[in-house]
Protein backbone atom coordinates (compact mmCIF):
# COMPACT_ATOMS: atom_id res chain seq x y z
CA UNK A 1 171.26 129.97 143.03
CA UNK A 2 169.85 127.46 145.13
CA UNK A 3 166.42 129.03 144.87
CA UNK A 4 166.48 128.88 141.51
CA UNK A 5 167.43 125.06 141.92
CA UNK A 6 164.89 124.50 144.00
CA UNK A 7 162.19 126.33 142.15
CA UNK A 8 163.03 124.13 139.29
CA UNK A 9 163.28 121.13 140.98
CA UNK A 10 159.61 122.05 142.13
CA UNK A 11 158.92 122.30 138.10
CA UNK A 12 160.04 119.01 137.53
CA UNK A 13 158.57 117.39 140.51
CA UNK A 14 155.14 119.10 139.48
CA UNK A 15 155.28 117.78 135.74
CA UNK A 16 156.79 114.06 137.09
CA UNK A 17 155.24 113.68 140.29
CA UNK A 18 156.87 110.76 142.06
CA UNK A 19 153.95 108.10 143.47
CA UNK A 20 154.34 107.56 147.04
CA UNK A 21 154.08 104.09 148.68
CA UNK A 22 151.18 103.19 150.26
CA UNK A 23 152.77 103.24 153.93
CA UNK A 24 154.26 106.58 153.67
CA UNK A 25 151.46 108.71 155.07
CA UNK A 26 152.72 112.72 156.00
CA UNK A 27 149.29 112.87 158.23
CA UNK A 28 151.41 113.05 161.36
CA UNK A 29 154.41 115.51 160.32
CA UNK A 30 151.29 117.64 158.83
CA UNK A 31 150.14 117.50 162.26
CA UNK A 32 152.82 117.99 164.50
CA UNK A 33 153.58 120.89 161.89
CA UNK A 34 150.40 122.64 161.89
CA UNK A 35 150.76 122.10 166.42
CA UNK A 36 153.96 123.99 166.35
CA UNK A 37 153.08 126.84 163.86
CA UNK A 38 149.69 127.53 165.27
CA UNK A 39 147.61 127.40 161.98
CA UNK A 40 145.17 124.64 160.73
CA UNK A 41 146.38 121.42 158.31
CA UNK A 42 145.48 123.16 155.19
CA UNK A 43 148.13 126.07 155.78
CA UNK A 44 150.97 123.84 156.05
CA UNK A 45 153.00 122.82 153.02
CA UNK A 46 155.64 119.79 152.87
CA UNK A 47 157.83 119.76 149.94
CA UNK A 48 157.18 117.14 147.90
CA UNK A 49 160.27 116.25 146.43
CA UNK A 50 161.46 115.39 150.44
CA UNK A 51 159.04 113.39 151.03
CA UNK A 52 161.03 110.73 152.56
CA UNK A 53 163.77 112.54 154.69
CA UNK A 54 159.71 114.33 155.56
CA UNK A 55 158.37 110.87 156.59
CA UNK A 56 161.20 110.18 158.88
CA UNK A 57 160.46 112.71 161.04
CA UNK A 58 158.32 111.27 163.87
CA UNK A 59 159.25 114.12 166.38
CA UNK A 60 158.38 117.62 167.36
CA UNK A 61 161.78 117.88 167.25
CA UNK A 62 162.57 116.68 163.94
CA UNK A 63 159.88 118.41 162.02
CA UNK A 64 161.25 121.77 163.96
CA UNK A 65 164.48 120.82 162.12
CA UNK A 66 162.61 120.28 158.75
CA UNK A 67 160.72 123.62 159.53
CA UNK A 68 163.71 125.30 160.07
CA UNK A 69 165.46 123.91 156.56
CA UNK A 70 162.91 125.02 154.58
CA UNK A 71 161.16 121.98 154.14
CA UNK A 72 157.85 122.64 155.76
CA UNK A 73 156.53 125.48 155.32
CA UNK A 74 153.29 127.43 156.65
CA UNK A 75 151.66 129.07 153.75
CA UNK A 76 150.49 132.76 153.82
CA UNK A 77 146.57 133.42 154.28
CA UNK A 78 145.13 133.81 151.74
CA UNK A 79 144.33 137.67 150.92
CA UNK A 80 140.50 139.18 151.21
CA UNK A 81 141.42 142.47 150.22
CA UNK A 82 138.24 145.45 150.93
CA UNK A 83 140.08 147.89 148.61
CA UNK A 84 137.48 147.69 145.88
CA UNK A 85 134.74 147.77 147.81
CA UNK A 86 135.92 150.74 150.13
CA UNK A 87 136.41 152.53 146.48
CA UNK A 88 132.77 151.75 145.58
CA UNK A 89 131.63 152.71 149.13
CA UNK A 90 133.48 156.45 148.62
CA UNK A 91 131.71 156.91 144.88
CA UNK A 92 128.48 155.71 146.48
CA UNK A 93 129.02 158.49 149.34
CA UNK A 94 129.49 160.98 146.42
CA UNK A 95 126.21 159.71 145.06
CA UNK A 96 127.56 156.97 142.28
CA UNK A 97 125.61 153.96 141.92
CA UNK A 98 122.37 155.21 143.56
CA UNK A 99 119.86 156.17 140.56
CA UNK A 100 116.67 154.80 140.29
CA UNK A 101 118.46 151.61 138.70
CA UNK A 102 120.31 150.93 141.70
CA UNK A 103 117.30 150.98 143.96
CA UNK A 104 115.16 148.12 145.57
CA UNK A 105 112.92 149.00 148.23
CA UNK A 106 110.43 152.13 149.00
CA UNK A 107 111.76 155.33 149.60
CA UNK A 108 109.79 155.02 153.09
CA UNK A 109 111.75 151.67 153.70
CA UNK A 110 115.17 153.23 152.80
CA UNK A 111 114.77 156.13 154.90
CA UNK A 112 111.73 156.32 157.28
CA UNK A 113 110.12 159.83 157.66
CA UNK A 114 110.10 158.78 160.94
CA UNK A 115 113.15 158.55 161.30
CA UNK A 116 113.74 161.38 159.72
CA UNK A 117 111.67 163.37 162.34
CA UNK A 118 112.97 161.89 165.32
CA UNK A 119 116.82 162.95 164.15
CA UNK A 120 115.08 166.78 163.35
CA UNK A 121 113.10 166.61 166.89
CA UNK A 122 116.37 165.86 168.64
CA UNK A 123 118.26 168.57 166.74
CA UNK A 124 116.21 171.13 168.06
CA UNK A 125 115.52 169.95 171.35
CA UNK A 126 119.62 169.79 171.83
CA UNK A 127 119.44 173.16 171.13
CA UNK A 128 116.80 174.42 173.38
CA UNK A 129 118.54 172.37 175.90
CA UNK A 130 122.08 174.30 175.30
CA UNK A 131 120.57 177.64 175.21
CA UNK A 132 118.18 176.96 178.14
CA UNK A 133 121.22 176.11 179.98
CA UNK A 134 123.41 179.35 179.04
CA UNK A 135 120.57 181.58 180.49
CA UNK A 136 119.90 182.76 176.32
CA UNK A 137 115.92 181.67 176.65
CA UNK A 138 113.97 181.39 180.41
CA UNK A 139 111.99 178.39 181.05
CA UNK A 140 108.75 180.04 179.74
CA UNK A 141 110.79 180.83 175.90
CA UNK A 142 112.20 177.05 176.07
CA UNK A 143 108.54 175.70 176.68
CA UNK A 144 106.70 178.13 174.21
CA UNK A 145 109.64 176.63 171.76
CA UNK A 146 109.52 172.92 172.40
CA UNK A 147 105.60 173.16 171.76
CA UNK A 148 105.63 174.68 168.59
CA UNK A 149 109.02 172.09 167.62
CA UNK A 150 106.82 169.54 168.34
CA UNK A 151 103.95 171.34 166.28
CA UNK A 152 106.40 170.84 163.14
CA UNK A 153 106.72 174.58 163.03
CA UNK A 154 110.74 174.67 162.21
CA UNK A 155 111.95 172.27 159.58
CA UNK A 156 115.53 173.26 160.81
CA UNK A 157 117.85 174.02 163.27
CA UNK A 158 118.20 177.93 161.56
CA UNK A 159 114.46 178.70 160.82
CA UNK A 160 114.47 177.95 165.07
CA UNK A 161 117.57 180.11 166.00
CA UNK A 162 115.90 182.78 163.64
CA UNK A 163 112.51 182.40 165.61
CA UNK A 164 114.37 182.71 168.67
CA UNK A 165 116.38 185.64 167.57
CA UNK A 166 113.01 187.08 166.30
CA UNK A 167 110.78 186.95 169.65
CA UNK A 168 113.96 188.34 172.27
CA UNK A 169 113.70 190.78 170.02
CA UNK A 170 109.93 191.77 170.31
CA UNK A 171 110.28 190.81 174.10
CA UNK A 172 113.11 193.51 174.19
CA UNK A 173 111.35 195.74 172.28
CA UNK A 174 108.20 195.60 174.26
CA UNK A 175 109.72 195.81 178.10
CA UNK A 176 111.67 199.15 176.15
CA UNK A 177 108.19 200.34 175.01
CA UNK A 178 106.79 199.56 178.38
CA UNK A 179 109.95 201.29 180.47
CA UNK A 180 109.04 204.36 178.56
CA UNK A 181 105.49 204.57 179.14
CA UNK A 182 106.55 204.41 182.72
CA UNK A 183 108.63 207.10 182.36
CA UNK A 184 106.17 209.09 180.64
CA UNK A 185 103.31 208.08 183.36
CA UNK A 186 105.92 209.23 186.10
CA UNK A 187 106.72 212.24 184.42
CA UNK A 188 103.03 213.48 184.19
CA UNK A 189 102.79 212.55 187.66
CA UNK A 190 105.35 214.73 188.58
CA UNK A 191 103.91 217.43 186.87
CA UNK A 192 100.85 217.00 187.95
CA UNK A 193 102.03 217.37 191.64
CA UNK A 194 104.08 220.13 190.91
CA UNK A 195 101.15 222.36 189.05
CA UNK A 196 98.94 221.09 192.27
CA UNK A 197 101.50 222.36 194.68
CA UNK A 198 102.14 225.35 192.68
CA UNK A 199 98.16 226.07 192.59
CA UNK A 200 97.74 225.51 196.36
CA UNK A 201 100.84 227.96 197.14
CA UNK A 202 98.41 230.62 194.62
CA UNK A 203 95.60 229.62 196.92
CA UNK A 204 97.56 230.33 200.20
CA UNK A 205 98.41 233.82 199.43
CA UNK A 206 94.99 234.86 197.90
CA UNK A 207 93.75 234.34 200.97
């Protein structure tokens, strides 16, 4: 009920606003206020229909009375809500608002092919880094790889793992091929000391 009283007075006192004298200045309560509520001048608000029970109040003390009564009050800031323009942000993420329209600038000033190939160069040298270090490539395989990065020979991180994949493969395949043409050369060797030995012992009892 009183509330409601109030708000109306406020009405009333809004549609009939009462003239102050000259010598009743609120400067200092709107000071000593604004001190004691830590906020600026602007966020303080006296009630105008107490404007002189306000006025008498030439103390901290008194206007921590009139704070506490309801007749100064510090206003709420004022609200700079981001909700919209987070919104707009997530549809622009989805690709909303970004058509030819929407566009000012080069496509090389929006996003720099340099840029671009610095972020691709790093991406693969991170890699050759990570599988250099879990013993995957040897130092020769990591600089054969970085060269030919470098050379613009993978446009991504899979065309490189693929290349990788692709040459420990042949590498594997090659010391296998060579391992049996050892075998093979060892072999014959064998054989060919064992037919020499043989034809010696043939020679021994001929004679």
């Amino acid at each position: 009920l009183k509330d409601i009283l109030r708000a109306r007075q406020q009405r009333i006192a809004r549609r009939f606003p009462r003239a102050l004298p000259a010598a009743m200045s609120l400067k200092l309560q709107k000071r000593l206020a604004a001190d004691i509520k830590k906020c600026g001048r602007n966020r303080i608000w006296l009630d105008p229909n107490e404007a002189n029970e306000i006025s008498m109040a030439n103390s901290r003390f008194n206007v921590r009375k009139l704070i506490k009564d309801g007749l100064i009050i510090r206003k709420a800031v004022k609200m700079h809500s981001r909700a919209r323009c987070r919104k707009n942000l997530e549809a622009k993420r989805k690709g909303r608002h970004m058509g030819v329209g929407k566009r000012r600038g080069t496509r090389e000033a929006r996003m720099p092919t340099k840029v671009l190939w610095m972020r691709r160069q790093r991406v693969l040298r991170r890699l050759l880094r990570k599988y250099r270090q879990q013993k995957k490539i040897d130092k020769h395989l990591y600089h054969y790889f970085y060269r030919h990065a470098k050379g613009n020979a993978y446009k991504n991180k899979r065309v490189l793992i693929e290349a990788i994949h692709k040459m420990k493969a042949e590498r594997t395949k090659a010391k296998a091929l060579q391992e049996q043409q050892e075998a093979r050369k060892e072999r014959a060797k064998l054989l060919k000391a064992r037919k020499a030995a043989k034809r010696d012992e043939v020679r021994a009892e001929g004679k």
